[in-house]
N, C-alpha and C. Protein backbone atom coordinates (compact mmCIF):
# COMPACT_ATOMS: atom_id res chain seq x y z
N UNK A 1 -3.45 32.40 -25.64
CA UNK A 1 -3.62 32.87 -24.27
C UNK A 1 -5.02 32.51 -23.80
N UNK A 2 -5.45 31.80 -22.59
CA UNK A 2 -6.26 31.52 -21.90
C UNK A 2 -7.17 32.59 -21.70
N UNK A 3 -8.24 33.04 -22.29
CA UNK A 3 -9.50 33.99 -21.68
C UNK A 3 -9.90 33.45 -20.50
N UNK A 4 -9.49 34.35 -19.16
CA UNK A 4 -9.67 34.30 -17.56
C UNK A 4 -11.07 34.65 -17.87
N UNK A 5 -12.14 35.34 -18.20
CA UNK A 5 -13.46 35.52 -18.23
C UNK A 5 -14.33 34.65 -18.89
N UNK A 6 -13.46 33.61 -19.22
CA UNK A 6 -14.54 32.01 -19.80
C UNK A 6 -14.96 31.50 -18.57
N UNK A 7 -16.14 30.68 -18.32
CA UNK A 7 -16.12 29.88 -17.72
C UNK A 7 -15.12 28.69 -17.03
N UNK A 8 -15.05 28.00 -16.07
CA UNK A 8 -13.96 27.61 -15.51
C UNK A 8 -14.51 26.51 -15.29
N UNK A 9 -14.33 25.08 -15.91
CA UNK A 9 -14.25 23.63 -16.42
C UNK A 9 -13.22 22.86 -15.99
N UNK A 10 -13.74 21.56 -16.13
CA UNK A 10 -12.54 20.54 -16.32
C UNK A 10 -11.80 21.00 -17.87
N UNK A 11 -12.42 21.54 -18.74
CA UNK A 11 -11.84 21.82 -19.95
C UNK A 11 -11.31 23.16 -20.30
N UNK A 12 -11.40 24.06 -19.02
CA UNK A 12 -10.68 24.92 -19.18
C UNK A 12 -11.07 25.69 -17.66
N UNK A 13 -9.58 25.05 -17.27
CA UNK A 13 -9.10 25.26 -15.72
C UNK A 13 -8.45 26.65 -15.39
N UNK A 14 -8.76 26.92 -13.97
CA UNK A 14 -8.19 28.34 -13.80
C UNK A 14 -6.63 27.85 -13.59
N UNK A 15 -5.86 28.79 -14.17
CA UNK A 15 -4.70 28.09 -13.47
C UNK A 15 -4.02 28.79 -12.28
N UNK A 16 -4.95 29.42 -11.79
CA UNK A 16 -4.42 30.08 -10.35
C UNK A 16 -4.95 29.03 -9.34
N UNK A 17 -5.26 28.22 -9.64
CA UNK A 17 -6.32 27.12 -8.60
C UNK A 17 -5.02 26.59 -8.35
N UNK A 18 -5.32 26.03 -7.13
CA UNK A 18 -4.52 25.28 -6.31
C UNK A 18 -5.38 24.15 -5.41
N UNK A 19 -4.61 22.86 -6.85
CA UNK A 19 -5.12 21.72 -5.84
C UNK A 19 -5.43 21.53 -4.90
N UNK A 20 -6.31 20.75 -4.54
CA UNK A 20 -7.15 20.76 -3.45
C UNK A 20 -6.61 19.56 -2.37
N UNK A 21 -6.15 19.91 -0.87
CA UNK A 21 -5.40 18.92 -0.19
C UNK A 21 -6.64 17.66 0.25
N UNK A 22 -5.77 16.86 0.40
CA UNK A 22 -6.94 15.55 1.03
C UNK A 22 -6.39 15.57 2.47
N UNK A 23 -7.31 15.13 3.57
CA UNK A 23 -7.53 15.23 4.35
C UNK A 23 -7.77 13.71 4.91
N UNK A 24 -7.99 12.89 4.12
CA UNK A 24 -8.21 11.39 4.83
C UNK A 24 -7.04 10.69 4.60
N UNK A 25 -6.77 9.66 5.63
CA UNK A 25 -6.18 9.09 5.92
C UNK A 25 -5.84 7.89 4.78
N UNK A 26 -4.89 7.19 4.40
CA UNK A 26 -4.23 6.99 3.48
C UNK A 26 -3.90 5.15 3.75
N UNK A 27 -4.30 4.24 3.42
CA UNK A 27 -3.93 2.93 3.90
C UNK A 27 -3.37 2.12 3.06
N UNK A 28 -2.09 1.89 2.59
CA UNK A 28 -1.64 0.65 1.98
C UNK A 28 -0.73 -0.13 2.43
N UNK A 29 -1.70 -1.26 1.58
CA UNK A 29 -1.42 -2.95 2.04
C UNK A 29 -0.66 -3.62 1.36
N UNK A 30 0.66 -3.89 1.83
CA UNK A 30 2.24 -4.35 1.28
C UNK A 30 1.55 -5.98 1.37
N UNK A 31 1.12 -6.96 0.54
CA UNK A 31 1.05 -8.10 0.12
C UNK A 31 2.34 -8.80 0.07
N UNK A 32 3.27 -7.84 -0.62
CA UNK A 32 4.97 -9.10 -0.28
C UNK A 32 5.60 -7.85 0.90
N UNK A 33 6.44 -8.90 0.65
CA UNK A 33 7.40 -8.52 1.53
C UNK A 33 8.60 -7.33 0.37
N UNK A 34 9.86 -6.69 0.77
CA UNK A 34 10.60 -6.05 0.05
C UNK A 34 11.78 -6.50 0.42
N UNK A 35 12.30 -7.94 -0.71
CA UNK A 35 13.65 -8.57 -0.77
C UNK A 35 13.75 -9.11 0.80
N UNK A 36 12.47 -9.83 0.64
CA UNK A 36 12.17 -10.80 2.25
C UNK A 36 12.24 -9.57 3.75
N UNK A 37 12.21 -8.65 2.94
CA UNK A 37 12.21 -7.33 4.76
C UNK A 37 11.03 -6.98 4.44
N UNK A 38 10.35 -6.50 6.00
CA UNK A 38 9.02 -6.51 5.65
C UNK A 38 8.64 -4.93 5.34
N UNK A 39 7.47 -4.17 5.05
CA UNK A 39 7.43 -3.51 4.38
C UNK A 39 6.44 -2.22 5.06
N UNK A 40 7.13 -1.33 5.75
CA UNK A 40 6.21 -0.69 6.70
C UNK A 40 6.33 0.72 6.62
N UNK A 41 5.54 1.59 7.46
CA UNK A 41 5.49 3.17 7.40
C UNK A 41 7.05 3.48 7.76
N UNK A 42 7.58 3.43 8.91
CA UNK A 42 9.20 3.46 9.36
C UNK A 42 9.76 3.35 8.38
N UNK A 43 9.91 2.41 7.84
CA UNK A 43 11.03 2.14 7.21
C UNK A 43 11.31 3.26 5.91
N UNK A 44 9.83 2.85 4.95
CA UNK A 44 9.87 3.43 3.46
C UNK A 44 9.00 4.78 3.53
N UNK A 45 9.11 5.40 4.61
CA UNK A 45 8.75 6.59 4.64
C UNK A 45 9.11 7.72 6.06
N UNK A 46 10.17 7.02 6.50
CA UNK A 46 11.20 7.81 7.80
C UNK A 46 11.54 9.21 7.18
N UNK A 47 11.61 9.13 5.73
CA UNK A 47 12.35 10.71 5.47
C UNK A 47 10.79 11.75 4.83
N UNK A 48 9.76 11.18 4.73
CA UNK A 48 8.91 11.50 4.26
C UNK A 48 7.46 11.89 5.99
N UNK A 49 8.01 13.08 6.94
CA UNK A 49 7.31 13.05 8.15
C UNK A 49 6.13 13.97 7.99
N UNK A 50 5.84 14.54 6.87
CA UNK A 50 4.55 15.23 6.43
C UNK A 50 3.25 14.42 5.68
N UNK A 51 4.29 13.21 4.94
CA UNK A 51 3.23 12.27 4.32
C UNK A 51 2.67 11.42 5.42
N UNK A 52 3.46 10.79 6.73
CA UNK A 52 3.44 10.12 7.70
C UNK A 52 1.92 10.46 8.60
N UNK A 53 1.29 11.40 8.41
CA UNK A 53 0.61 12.19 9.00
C UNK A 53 -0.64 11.74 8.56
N UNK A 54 -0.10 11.26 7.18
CA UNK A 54 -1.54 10.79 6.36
C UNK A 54 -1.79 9.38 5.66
N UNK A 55 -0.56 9.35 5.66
CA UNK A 55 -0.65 7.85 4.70
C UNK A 55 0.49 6.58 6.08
N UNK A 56 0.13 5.38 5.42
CA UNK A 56 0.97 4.46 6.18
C UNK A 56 1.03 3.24 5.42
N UNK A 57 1.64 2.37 5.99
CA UNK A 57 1.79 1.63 5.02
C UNK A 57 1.62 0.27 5.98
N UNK A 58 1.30 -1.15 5.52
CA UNK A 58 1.15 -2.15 7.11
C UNK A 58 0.95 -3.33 5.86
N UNK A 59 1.52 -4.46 6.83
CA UNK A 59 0.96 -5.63 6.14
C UNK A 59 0.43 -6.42 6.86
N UNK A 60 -0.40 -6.09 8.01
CA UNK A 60 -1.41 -7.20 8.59
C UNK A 60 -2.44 -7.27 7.85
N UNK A 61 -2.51 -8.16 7.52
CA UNK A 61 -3.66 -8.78 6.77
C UNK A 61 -4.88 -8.29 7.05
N UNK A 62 -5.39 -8.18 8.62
CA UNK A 62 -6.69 -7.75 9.06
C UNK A 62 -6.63 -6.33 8.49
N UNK A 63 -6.41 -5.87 7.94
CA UNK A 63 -6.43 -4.43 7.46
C UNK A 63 -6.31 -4.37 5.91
N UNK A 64 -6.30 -5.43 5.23
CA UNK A 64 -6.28 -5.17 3.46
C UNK A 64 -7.78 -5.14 2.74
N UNK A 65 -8.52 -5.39 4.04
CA UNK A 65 -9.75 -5.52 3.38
C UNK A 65 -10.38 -3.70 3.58
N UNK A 66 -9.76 -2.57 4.35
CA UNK A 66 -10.01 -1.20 4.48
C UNK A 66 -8.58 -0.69 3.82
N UNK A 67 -7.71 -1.13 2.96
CA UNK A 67 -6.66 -0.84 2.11
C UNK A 67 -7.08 0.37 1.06
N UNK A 68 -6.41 1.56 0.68
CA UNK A 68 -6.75 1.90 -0.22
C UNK A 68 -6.27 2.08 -1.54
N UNK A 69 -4.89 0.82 -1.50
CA UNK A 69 -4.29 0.57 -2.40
C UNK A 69 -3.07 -0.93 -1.87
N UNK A 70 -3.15 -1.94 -2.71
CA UNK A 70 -2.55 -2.83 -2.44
C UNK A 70 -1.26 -3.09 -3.05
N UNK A 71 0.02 -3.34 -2.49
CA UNK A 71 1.19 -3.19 -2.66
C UNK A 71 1.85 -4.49 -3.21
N UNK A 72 2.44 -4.92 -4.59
CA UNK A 72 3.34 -6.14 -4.77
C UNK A 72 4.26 -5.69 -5.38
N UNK A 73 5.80 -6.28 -4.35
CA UNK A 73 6.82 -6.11 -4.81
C UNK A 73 7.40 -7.44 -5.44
N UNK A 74 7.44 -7.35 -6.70
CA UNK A 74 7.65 -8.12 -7.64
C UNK A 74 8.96 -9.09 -7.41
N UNK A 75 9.80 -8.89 -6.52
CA UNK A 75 11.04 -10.10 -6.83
C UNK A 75 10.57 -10.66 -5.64
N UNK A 76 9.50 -10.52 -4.73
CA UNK A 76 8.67 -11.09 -3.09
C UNK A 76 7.46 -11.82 -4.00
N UNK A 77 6.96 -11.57 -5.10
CA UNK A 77 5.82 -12.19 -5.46
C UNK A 77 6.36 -13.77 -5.89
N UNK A 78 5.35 -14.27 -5.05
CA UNK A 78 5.85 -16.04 -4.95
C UNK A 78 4.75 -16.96 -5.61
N UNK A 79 4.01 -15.91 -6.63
CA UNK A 79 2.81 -16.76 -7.53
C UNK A 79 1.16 -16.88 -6.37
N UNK A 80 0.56 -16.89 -7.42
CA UNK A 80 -0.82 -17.21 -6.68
C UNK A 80 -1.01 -18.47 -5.30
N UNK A 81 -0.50 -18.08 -3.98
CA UNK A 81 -1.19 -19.16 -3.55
C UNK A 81 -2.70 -18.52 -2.57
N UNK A 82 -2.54 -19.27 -1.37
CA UNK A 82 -4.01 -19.42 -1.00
C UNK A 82 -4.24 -17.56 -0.33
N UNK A 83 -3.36 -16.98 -0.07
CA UNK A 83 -3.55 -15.56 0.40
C UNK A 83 -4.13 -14.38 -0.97
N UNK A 84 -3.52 -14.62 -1.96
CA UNK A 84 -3.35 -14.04 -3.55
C UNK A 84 -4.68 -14.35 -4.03
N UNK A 85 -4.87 -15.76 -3.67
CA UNK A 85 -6.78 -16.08 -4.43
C UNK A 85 -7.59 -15.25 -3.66
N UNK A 86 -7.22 -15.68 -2.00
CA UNK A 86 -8.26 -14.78 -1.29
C UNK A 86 -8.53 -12.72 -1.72
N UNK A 87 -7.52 -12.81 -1.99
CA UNK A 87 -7.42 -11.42 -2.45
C UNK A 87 -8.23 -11.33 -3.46
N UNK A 88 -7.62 -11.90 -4.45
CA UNK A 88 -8.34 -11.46 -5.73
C UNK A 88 -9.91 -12.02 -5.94
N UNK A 89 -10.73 -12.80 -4.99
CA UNK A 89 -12.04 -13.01 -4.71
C UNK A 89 -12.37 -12.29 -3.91
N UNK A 90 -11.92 -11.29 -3.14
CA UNK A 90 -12.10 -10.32 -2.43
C UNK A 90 -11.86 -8.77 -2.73
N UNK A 91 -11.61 -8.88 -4.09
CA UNK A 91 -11.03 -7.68 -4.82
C UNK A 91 -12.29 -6.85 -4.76
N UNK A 92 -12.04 -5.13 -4.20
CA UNK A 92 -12.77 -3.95 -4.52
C UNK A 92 -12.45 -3.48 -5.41
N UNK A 93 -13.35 -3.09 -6.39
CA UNK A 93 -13.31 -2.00 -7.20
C UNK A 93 -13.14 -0.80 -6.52
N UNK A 94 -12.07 -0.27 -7.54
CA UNK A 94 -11.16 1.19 -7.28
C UNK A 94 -10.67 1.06 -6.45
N UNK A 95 -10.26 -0.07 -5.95
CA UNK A 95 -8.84 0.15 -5.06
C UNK A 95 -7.40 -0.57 -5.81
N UNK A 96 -6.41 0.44 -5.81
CA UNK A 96 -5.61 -0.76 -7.16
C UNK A 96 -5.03 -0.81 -6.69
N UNK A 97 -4.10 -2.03 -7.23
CA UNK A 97 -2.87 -3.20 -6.97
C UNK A 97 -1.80 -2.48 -7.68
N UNK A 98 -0.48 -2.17 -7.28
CA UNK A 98 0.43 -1.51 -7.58
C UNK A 98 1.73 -2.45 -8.14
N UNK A 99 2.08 -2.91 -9.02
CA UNK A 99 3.71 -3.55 -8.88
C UNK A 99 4.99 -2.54 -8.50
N UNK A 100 5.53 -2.90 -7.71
CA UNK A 100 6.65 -2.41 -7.21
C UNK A 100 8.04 -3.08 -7.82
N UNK A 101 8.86 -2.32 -8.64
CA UNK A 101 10.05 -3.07 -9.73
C UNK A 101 11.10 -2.35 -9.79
N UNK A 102 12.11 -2.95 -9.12
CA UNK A 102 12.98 -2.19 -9.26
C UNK A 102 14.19 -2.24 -9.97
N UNK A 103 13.59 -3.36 -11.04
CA UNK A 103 14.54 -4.35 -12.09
C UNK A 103 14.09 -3.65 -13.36
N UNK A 104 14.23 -4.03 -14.27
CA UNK A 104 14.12 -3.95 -15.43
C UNK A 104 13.03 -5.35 -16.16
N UNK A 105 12.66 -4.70 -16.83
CA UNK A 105 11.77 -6.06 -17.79
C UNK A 105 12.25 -6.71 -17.51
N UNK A 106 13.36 -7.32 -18.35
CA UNK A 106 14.35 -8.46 -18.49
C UNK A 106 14.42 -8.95 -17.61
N UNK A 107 14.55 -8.79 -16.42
CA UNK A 107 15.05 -9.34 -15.22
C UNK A 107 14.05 -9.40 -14.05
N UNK A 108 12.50 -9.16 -14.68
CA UNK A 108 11.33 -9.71 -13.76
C UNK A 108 10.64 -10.40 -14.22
N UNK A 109 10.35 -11.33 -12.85
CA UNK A 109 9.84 -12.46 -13.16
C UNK A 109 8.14 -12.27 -12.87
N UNK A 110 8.21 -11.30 -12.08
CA UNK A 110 6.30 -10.81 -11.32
C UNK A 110 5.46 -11.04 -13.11
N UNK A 111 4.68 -12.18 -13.07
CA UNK A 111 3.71 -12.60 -13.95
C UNK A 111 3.06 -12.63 -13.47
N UNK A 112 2.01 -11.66 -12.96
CA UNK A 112 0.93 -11.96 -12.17
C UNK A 112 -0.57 -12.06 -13.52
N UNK A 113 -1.88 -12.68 -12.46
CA UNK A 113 -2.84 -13.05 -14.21
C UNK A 113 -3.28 -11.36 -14.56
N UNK A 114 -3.71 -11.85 -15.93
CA UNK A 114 -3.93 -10.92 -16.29
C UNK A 114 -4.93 -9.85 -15.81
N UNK A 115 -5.13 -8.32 -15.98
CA UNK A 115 -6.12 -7.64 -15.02
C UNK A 115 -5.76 -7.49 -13.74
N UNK A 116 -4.82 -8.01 -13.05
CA UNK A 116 -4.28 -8.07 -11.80
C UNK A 116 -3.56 -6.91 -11.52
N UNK A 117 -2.81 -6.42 -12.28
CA UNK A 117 -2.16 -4.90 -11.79
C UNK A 117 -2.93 -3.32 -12.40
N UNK A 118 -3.25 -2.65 -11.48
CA UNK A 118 -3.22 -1.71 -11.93
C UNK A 118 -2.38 -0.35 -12.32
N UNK A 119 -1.44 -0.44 -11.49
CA UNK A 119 -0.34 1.02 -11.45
C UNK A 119 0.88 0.32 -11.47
N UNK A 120 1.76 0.68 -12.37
CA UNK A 120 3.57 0.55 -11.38
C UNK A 120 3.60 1.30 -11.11
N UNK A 121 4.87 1.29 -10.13
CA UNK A 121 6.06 1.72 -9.78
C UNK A 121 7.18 1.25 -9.51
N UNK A 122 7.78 2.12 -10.18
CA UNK A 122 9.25 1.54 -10.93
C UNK A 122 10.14 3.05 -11.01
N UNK A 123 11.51 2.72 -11.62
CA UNK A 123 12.52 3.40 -11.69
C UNK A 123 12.30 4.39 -13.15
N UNK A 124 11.65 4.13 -14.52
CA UNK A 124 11.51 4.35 -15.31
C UNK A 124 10.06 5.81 -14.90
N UNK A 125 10.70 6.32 -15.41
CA UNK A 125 9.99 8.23 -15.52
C UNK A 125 8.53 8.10 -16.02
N UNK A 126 8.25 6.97 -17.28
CA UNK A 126 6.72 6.64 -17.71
C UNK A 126 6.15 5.95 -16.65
N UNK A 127 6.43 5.38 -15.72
CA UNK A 127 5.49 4.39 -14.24
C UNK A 127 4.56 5.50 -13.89
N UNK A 128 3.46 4.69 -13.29
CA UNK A 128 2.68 5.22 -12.92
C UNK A 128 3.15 5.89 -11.58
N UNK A 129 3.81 5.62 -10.95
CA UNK A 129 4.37 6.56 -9.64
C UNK A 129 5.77 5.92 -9.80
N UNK A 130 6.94 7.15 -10.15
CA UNK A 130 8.07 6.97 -9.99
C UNK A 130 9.00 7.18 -9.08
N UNK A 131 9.43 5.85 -8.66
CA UNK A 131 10.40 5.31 -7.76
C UNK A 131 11.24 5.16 -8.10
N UNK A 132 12.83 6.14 -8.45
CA UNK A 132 14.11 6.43 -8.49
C UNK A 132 14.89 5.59 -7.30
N UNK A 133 15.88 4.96 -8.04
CA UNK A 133 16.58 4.57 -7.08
C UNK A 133 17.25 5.74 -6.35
N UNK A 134 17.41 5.16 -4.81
CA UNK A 134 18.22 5.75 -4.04
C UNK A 134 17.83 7.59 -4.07
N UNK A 135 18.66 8.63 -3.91
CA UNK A 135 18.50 9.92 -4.07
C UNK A 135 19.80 10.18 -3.99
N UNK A 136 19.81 11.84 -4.42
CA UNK A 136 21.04 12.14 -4.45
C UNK A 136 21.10 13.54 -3.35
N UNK A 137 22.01 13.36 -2.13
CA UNK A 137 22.22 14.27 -1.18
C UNK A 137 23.69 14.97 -1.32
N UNK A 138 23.13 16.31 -0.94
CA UNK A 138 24.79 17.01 -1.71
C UNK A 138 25.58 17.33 -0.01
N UNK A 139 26.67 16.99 -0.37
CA UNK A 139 27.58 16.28 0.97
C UNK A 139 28.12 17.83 1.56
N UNK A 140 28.48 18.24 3.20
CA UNK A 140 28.77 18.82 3.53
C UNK A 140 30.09 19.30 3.04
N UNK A 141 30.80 18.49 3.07
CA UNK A 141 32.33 19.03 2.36
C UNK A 141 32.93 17.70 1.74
N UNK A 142 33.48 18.42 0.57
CA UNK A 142 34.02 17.57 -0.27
C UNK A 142 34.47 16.42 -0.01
N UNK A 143 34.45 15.34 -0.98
CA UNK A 143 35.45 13.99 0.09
C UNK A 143 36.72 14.15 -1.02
N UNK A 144 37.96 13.73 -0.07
CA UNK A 144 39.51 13.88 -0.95
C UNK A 144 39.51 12.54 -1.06
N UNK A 145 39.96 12.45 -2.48
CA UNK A 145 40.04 11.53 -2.69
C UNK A 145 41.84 11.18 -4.28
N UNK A 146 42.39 10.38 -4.15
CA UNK A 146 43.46 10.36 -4.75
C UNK A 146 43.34 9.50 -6.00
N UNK A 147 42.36 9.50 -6.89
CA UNK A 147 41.96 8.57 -7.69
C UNK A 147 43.37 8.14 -8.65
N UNK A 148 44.24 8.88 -8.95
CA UNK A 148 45.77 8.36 -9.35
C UNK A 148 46.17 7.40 -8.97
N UNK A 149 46.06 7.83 -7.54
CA UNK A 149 46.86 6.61 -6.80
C UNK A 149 45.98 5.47 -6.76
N UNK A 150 44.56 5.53 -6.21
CA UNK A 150 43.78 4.22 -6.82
C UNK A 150 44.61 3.37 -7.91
N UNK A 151 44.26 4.16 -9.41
CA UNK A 151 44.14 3.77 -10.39
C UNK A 151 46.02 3.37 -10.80
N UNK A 152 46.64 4.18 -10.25
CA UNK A 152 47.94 3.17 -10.39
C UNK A 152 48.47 1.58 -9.46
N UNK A 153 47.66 1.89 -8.50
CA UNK A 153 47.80 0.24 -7.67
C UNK A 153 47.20 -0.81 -7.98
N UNK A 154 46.41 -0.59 -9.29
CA UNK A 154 45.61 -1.53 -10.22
C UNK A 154 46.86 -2.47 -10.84
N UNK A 155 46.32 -3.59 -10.66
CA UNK A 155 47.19 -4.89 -11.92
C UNK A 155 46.34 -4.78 -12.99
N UNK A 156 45.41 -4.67 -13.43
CA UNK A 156 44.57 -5.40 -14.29
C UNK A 156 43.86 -3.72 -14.58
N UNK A 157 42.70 -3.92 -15.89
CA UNK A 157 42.35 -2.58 -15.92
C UNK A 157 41.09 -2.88 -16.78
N UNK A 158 40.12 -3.28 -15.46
CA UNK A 158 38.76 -3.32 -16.25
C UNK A 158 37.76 -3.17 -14.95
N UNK A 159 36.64 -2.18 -15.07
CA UNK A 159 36.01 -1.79 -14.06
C UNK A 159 34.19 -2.50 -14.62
N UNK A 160 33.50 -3.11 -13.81
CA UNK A 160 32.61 -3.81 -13.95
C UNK A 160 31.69 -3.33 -12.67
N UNK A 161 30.60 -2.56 -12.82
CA UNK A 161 29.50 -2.14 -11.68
C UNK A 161 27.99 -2.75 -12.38
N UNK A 162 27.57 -3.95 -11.45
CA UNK A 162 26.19 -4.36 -11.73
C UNK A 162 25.56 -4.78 -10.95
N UNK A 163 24.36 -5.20 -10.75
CA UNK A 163 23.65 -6.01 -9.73
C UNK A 163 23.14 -6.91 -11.00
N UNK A 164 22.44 -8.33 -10.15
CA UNK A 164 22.17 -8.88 -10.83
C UNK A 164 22.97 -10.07 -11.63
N UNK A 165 24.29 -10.25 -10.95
CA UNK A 165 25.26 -10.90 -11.60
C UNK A 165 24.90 -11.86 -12.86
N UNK A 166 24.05 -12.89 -11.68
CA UNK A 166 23.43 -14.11 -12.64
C UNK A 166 22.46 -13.99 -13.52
N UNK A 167 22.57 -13.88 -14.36
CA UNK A 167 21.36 -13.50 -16.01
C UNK A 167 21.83 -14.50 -16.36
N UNK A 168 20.77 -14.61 -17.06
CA UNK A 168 20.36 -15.46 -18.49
C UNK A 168 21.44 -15.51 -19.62
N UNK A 169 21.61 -14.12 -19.85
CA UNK A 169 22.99 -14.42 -20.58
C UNK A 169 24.00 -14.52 -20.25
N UNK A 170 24.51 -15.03 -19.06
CA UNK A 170 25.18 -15.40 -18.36
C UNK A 170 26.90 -14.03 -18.73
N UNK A 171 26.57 -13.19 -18.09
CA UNK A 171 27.50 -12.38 -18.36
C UNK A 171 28.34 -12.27 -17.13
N UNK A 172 28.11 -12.64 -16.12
CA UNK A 172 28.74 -13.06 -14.91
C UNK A 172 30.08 -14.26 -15.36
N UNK A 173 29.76 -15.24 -16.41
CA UNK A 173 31.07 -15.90 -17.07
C UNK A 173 32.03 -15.23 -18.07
N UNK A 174 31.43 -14.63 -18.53
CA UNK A 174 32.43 -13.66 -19.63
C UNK A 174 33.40 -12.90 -18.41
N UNK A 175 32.82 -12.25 -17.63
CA UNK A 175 33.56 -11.07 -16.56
C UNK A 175 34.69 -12.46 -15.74
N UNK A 176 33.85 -13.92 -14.81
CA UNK A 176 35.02 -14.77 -14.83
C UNK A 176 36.31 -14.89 -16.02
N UNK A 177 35.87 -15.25 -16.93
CA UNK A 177 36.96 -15.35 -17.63
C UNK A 177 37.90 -14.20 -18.18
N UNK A 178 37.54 -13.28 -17.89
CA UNK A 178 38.48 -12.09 -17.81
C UNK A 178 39.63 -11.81 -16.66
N UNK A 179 38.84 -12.27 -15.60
CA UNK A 179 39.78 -11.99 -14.42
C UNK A 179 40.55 -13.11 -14.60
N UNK A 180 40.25 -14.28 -14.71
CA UNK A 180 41.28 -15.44 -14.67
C UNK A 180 42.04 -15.31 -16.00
N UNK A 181 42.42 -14.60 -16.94
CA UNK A 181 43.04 -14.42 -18.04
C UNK A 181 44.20 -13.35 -17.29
């Protein structure tokens, strides 16, 4: 049990404290694009109207140099050219570069050089800021649904849900040659 009459440290915190809100304004700079759409406050933060207040998000360029965190979404990252050098010769300390992934290892290609990223975010719970796909909203009333009858108007009886068809291990031909069998 915590002695409340110790001194009160980074090494031994009150825990009645309550974080302390920030008050400044919040600027990050989307460098790619997201699956060629561009990448703005509206869009990736319409359901979020309390953060909106403080943070934003923009990719005009005239503004990455007062950024307070720079944004790459990894399947938009198109390799170092002449915008990416300027950046990274223009790089501030303590302002970090984020990868944005919404793939899996395997299936990203974002090699950026080394020292170049500081934070993910990604789908995986260990990222440095976790980004879950999608969310889950609980529906006004049930949907009816007759999954019997689905599942008896079936010819064939093999169910296949992926993105990503085309891999490397080409598992997109195995699933062809099933249907044509």
């Amino acid at each position: 049990m915590q002695n409340l009459a110790a001194p009160l440290s980074l090494n031994n915190p009150d825990p009645r404290a309550v974080a302390p809100v920030s008050t400044k304004n919040v600027v990050i700079y989307a460098a790619t694009q997201f699956f060629g759409h561009p990448i703005t406050t509206e869009r990736f933060l319409a359901t979020c109207p309390d953060v909106q207040n403080y943070c934003r998000i923009t990719q005009d360029e005239s503004e990455s140099d007062n950024a307070d965190a720079v944004l790459f979404h990894n399947a938009d990252y198109r390799g170092p050219n002449e915008k990416f050098k300027k950046m990274k010769s223009q790089r501030k300390p303590g302002v970090p570069y984020v990868l944005w992934s919404l793939e899996s290892p395997s299936n990203d290609n974002f090699r950026p050089e080394s020292h170049m990223i500081n934070w993910t975010m990604t789908y995986r719970t260990d990222a440095d800021i976790w980004a879950p796909y999608g969310t889950m909203v609980k529906r006004k009333a049930p949907v009816e649904i007759d999954l019997n009858a689905i599942w008896d108007s079936k010819k064939k009886s093999a169910t296949w849900l992926a993105s990503n068809c085309y891999t490397p291990n080409r598992r997109f031909d195995l699933i062809k040659k099933m249907i044509d069998n």
